[in-house]
Protein backbone atom coordinates (compact mmCIF):
# COMPACT_ATOMS: atom_id res chain seq x y z
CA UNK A 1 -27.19 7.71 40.29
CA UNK A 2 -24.84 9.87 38.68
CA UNK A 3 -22.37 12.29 41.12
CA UNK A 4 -23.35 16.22 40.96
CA UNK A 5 -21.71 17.91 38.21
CA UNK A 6 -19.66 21.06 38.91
CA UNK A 7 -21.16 24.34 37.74
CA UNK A 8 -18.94 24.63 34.76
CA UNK A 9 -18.64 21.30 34.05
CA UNK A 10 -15.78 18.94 32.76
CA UNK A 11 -12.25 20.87 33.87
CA UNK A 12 -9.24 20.30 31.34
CA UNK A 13 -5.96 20.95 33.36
CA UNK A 14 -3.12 22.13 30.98
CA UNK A 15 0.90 22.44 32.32
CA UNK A 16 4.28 23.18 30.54
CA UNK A 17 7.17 24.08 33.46
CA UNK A 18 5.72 26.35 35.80
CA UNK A 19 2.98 27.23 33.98
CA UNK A 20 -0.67 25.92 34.65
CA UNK A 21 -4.13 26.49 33.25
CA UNK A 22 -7.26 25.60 34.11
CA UNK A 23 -10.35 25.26 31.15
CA UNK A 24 -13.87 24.18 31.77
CA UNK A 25 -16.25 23.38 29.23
CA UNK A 26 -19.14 25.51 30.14
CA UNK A 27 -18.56 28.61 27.76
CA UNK A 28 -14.91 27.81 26.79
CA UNK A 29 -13.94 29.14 30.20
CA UNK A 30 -10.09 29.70 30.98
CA UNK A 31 -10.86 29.15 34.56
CA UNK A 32 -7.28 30.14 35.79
CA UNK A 33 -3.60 30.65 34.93
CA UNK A 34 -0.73 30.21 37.40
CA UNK A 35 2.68 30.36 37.06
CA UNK A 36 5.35 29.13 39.78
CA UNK A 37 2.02 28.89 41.75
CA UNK A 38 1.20 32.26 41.49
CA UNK A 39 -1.91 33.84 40.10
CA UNK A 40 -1.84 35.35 36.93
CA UNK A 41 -5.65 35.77 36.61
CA UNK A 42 -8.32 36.37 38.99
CA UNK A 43 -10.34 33.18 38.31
CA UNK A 44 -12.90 30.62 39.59
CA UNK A 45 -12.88 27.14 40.75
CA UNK A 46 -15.01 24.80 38.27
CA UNK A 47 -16.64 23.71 41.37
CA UNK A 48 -18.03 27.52 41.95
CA UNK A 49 -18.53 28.44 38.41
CA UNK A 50 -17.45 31.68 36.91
CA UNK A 51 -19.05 35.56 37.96
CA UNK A 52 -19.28 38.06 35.50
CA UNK A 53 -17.92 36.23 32.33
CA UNK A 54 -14.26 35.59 33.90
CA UNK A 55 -12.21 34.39 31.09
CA UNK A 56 -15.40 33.63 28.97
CA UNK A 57 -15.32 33.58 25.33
CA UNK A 58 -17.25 36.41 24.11
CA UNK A 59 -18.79 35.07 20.62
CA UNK A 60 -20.56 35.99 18.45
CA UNK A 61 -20.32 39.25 20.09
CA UNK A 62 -17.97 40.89 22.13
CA UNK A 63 -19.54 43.47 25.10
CA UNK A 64 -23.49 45.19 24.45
CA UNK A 65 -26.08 45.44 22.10
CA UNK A 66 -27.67 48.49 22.90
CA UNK A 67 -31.29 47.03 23.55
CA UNK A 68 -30.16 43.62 22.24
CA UNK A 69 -31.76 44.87 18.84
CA UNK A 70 -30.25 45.05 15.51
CA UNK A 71 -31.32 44.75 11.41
CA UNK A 72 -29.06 42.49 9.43
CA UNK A 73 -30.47 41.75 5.93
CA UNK A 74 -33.35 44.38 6.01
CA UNK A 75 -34.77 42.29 9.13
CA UNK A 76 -35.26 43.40 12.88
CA UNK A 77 -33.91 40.86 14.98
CA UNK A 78 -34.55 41.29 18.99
CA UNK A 79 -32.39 39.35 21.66
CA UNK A 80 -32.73 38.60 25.37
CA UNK A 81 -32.09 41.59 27.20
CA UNK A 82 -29.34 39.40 29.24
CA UNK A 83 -28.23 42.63 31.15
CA UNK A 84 -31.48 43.94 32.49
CA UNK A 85 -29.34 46.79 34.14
CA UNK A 86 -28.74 48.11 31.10
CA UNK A 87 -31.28 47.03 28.60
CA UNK A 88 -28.74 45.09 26.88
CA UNK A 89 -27.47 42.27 25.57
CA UNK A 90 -23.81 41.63 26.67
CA UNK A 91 -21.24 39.23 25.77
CA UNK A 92 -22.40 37.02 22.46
CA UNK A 93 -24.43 33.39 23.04
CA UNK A 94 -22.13 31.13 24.00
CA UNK A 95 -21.34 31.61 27.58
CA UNK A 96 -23.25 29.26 29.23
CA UNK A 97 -23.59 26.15 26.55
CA UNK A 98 -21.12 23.35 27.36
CA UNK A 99 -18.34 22.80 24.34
CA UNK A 100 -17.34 19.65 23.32
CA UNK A 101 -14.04 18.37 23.39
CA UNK A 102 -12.51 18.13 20.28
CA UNK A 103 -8.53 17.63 21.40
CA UNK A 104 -6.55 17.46 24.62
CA UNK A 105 -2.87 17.07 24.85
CA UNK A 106 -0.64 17.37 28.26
CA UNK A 107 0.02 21.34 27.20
CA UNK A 108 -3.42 22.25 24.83
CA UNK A 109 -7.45 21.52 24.79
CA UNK A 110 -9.59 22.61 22.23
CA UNK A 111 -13.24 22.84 22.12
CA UNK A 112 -16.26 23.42 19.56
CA UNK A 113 -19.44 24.81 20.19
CA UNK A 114 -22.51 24.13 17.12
CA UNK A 115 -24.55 27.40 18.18
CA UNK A 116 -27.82 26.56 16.41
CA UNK A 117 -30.11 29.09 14.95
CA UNK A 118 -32.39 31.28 18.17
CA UNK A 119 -34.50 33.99 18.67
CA UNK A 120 -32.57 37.18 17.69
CA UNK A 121 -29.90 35.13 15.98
CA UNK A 122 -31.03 33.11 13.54
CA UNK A 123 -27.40 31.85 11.97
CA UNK A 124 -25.69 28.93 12.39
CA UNK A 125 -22.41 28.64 13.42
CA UNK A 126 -19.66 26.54 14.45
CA UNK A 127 -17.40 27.81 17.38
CA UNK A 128 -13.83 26.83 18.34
CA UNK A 129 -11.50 28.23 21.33
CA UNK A 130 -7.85 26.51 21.38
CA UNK A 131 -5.60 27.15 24.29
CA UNK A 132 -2.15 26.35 24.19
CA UNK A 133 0.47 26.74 26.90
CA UNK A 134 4.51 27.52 25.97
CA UNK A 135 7.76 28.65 27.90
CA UNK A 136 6.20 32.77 27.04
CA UNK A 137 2.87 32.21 28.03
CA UNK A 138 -0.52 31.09 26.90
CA UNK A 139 -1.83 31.36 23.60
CA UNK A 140 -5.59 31.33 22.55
CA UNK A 141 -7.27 31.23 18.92
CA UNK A 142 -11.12 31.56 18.95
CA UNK A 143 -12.81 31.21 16.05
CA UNK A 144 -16.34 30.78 14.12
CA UNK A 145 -17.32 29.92 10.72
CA UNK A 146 -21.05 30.37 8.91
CA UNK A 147 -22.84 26.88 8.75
CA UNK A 148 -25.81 28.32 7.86
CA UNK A 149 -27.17 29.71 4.14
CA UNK A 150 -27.19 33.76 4.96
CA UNK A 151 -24.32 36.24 5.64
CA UNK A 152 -24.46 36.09 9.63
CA UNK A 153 -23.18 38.83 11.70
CA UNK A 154 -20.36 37.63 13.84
CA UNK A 155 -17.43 39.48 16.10
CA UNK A 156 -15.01 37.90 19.28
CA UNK A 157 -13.93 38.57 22.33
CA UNK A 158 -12.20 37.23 25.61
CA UNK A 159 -12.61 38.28 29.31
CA UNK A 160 -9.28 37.66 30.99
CA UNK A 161 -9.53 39.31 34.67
CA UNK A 162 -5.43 40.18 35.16
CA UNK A 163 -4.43 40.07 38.89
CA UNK A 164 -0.36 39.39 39.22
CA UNK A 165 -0.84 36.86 42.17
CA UNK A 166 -0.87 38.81 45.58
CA UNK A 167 0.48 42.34 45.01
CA UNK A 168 1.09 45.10 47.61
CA UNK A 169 -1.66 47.04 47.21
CA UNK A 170 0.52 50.11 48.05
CA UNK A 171 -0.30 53.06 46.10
CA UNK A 172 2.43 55.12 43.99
CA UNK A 173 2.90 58.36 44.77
CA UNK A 174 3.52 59.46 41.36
CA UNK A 175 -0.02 58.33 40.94
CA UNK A 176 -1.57 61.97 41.66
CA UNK A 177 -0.32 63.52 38.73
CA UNK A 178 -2.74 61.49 36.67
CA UNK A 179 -6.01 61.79 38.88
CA UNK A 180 -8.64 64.35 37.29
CA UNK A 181 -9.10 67.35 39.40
CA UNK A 182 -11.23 67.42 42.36
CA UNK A 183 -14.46 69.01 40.92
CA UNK A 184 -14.34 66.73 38.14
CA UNK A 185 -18.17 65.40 37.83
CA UNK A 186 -18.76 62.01 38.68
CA UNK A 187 -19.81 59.45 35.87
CA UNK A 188 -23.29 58.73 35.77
CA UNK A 189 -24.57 55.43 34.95
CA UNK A 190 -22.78 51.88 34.96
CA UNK A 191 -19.57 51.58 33.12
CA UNK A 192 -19.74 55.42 32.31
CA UNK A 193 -15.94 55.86 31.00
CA UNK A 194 -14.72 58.40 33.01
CA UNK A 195 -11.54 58.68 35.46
CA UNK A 196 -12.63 60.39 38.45
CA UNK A 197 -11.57 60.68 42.41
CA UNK A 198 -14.52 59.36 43.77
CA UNK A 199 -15.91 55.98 44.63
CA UNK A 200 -18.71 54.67 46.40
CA UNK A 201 -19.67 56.25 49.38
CA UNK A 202 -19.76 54.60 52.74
CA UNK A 203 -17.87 53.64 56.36
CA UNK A 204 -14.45 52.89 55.38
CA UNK A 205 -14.40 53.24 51.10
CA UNK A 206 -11.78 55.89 51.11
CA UNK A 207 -9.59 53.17 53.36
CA UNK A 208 -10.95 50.76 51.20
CA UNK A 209 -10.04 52.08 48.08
CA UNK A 210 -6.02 53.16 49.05
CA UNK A 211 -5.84 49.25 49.56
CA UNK A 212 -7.50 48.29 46.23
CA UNK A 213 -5.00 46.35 44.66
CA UNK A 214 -5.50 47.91 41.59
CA UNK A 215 -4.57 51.23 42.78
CA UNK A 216 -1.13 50.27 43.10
CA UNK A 217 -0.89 48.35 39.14
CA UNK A 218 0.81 50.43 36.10
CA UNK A 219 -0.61 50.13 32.64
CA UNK A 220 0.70 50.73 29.63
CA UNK A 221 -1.50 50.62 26.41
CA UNK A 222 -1.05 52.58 22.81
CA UNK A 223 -4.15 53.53 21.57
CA UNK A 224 -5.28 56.70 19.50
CA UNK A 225 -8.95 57.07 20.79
CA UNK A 226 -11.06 56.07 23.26
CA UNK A 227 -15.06 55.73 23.36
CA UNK A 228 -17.22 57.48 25.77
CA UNK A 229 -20.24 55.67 27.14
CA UNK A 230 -23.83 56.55 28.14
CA UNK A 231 -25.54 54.78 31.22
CA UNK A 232 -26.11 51.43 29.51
CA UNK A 233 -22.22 51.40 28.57
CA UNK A 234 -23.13 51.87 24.71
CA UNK A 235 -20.55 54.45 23.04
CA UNK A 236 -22.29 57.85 21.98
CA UNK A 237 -18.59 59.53 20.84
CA UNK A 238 -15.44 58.76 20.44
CA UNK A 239 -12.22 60.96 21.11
CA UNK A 240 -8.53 60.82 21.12
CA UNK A 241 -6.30 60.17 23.79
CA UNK A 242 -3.63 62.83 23.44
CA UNK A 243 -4.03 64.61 26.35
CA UNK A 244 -5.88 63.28 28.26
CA UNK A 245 -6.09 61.10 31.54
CA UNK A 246 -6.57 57.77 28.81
CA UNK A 247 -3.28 58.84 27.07
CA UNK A 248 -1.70 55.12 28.54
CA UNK A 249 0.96 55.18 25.46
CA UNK A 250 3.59 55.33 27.70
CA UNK A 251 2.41 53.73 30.91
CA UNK A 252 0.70 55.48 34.25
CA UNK A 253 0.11 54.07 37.45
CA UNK A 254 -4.14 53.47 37.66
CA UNK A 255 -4.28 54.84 40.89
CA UNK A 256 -8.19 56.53 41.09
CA UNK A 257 -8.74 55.66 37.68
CA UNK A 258 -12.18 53.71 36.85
CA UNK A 259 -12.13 52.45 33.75
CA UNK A 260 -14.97 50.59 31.40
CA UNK A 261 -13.36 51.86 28.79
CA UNK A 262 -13.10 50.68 24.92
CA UNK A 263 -9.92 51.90 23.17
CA UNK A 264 -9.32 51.56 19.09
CA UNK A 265 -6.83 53.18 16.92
CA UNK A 266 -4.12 50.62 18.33
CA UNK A 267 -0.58 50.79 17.82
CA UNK A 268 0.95 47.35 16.37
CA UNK A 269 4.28 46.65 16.88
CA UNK A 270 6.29 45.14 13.92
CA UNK A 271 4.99 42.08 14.29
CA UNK A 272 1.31 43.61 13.60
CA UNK A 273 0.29 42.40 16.68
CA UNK A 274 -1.07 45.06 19.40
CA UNK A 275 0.18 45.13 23.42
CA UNK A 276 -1.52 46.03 27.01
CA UNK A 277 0.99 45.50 29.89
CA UNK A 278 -0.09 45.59 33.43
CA UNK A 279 2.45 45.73 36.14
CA UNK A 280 3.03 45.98 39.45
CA UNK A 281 5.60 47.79 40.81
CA UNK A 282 5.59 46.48 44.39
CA UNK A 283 6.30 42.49 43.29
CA UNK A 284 8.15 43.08 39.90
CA UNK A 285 5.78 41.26 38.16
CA UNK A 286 4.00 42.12 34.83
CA UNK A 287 1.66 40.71 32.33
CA UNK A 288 1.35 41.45 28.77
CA UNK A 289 -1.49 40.95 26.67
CA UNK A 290 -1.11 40.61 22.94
CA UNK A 291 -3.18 40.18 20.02
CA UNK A 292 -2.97 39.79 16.75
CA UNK A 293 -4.10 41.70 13.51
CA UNK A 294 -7.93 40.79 14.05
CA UNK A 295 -7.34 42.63 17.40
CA UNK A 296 -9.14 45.93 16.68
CA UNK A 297 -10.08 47.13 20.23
CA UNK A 298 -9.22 46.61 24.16
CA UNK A 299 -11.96 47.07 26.47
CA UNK A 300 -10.56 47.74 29.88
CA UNK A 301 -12.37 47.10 33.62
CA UNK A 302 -11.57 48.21 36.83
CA UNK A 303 -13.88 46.27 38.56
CA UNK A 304 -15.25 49.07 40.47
CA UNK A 305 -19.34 47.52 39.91
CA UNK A 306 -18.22 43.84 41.23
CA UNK A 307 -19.26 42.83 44.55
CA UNK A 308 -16.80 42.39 47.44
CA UNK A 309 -14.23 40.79 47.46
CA UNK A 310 -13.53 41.16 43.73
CA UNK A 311 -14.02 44.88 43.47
CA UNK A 312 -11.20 46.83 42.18
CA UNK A 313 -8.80 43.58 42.80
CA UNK A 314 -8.24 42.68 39.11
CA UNK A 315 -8.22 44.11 35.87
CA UNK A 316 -10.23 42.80 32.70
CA UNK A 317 -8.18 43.66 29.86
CA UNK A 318 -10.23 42.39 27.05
CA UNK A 319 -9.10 41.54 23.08
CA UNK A 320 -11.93 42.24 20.69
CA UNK A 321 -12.28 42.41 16.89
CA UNK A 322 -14.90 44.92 16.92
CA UNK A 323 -16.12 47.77 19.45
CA UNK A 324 -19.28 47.70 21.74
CA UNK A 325 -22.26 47.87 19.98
CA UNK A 326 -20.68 46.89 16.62
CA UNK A 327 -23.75 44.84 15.01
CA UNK A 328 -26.25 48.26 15.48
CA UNK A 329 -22.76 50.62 14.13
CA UNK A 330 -21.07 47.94 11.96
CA UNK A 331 -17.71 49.23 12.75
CA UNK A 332 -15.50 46.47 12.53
CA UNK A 333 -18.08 44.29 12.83
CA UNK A 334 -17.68 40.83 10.47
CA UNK A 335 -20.22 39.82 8.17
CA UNK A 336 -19.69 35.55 7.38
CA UNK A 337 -20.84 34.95 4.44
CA UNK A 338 -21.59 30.83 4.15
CA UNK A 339 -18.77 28.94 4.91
CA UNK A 340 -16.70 31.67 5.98
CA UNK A 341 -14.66 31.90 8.98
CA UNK A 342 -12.75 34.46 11.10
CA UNK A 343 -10.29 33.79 14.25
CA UNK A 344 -8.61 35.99 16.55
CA UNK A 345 -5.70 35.06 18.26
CA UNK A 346 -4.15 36.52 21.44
CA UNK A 347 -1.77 35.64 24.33
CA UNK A 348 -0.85 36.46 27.91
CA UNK A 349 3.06 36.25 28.73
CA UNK A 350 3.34 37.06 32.55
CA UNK A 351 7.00 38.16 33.51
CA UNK A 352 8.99 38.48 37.02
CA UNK A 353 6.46 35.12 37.99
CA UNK A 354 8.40 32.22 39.88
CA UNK A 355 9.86 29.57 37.69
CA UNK A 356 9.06 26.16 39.85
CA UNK A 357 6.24 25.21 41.89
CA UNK A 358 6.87 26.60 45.26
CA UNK A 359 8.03 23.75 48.33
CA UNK A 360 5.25 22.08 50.05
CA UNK A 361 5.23 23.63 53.64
């Protein structure tokens, strides 16, 4: 009789120094990061499986199709609603199909994925998520290429939940000067983007929420707009920044803010790649997110719709090559023709982490 297998499968275990990853093979799954034995992502164990796409790789989609229907090629194709909240389909096809290994080494894995042709996505194509750990950090490249003998719509994502081990969960005081007003309106719907005082009612949420870790975090993020969202989290405008409580360009404490919020327009640095930094002020410790010039949007998440205990205790800061809802708006959005490929690369470098394993006790 064979033993049980874990929920997510075969675990690759990757170290260099301090630094150690975990990767499953169910959906290409960065299952956690440490560093100096410290958590630099709010993970899973492979023996519990992941909740709500933790450091999944979002292919070929990144975020919602509004409806899960589209028209490619003069054709209507119709997907699985896989978020029946919002009438959606979220986060691509290859979440829960186990990769194959293609190459492990002490420091890297890499993995393939053949997604065949399916009901609302009738394209072939072959998948491939590389992680690599260094002195800085970890690196990723994801990547797909057309098998099949039409142009395929294709786009990529990742889900990294940040959490910078521990924290203080202390709240800044400079935080108030970036809440919106009192009387702002509350935002209607899930993952409405909208940064208001509020949060769910009940015994003890105001306590609750001035011990949210995230409260406490600073985040720093150049982008020129930002997309607002109806209740089923699809954009219906877009608007700049400047002025406004999703200005980040020079970093603000989150304090009240609730974000499911997709910002484009990105800065790049000279390098051409484009930068999120979370920090927290209370441990010294900060993480930045990078990616490169296929990185057209971040999609940010407070966590304010997970259940206990993961609510408002992490922040997804997401790389994506196109914005939600890209294959119904085409911005951004890749079209493969056969035998073309795209990748998008991006890292996480934490900072202020321990540099050695700490003593056994």
């Amino acid at each position: 009789m064979r033993p049980p297998a874990f929920p997510s499968g075969q675990s690759y275990v990757l170290e260099h120094g301090a630094h150690r990853a975990v990767v499953v093979e169910l959906g290409a799954a960065l299952a956690s990061y440490t560093v100096g034995g410290v958590d630099v992502l709010d993970g899973f164990a492979p023996s519990e499986g992941s909740h709500r796409y933790q450091g999944h790789v979002l292919a070929p989609w990144p975020n919602r199709i509004a409806g899960g229907r589209y028209v490619v090629g003069g054709a209507v194709q119709q997907l699985a609603l896989t978020e029946p909240a919002t009438g959606g389909a979220i986060h691509g096809l290859a979440n829960w199909y186990r990769w194959e290994l293609v190459e492990a080494e002490p420091d890297r894995v890499s993995l393939g994925l053949d997604l065949h042709p399916q009901p609302g996505y009738p394209f072939s194509l072959r998948l491939g998520a590389t992680y690599r750990l260094g002195s800085a950090g970890l690196e990723v490249e994801l990547s797909g290429e057309n098998h099949g003998p039409d142009p395929a719509p294709f786009g990529l994502g990742a889900h990294p939940y940040l959490r910078l081990g521990a924290g203080t969960g202390a709240r800044p005081a400079s935080s108030a000067a970036s809440e919106a007003p009192p009387d702002r309106p509350a935002a209607t719907g899930p993952g409405a983007s909208e940064v208001r005082p509020d949060h769910p009612a009940g015994s003890g949420a105001a306590e609750e929420r001035a011990h949210a870790l995230v409260d406490g975090y600073e985040l720093r993020l150049d982008a020129g707009v930002y997309l607002e969202s109806d209740e089923r989290s699809i954009p219906v405008a877009r608007h700049a920044v400047a002025g406004t409580p999703f200005d980040l360009s020079t970093g603000a404490p989150l304090g009240d803010r609730v974000l499911d919020t997709a910002f484009g327009a990105l800065a790049r640095d000279a390098d051409g790649r484009v930068r999120a930094v979370l920090r927290d002020p209370g441990s010294g410790r900060a993480v930045t997110v990078w990616g490169d010039e296929a990185c057209a949007w971040w999609m940010v998440f407070t966590g304010d719709t997970l259940p206990e205990p993961k609510r408002r205790r992490s922040v997804a800061i997401e790389p994506m090559t196109c914005p939600p809802d890209a294959f119904n708006s085409g911005e951004d959005l890749w079209i493969l023709r056969p035998g073309e490929g795209a990748r998008l690369r991006f890292g996480v470098e934490p900072a202020g982490f321990p540099t050695a394993e700490p003593e056994p006790s």
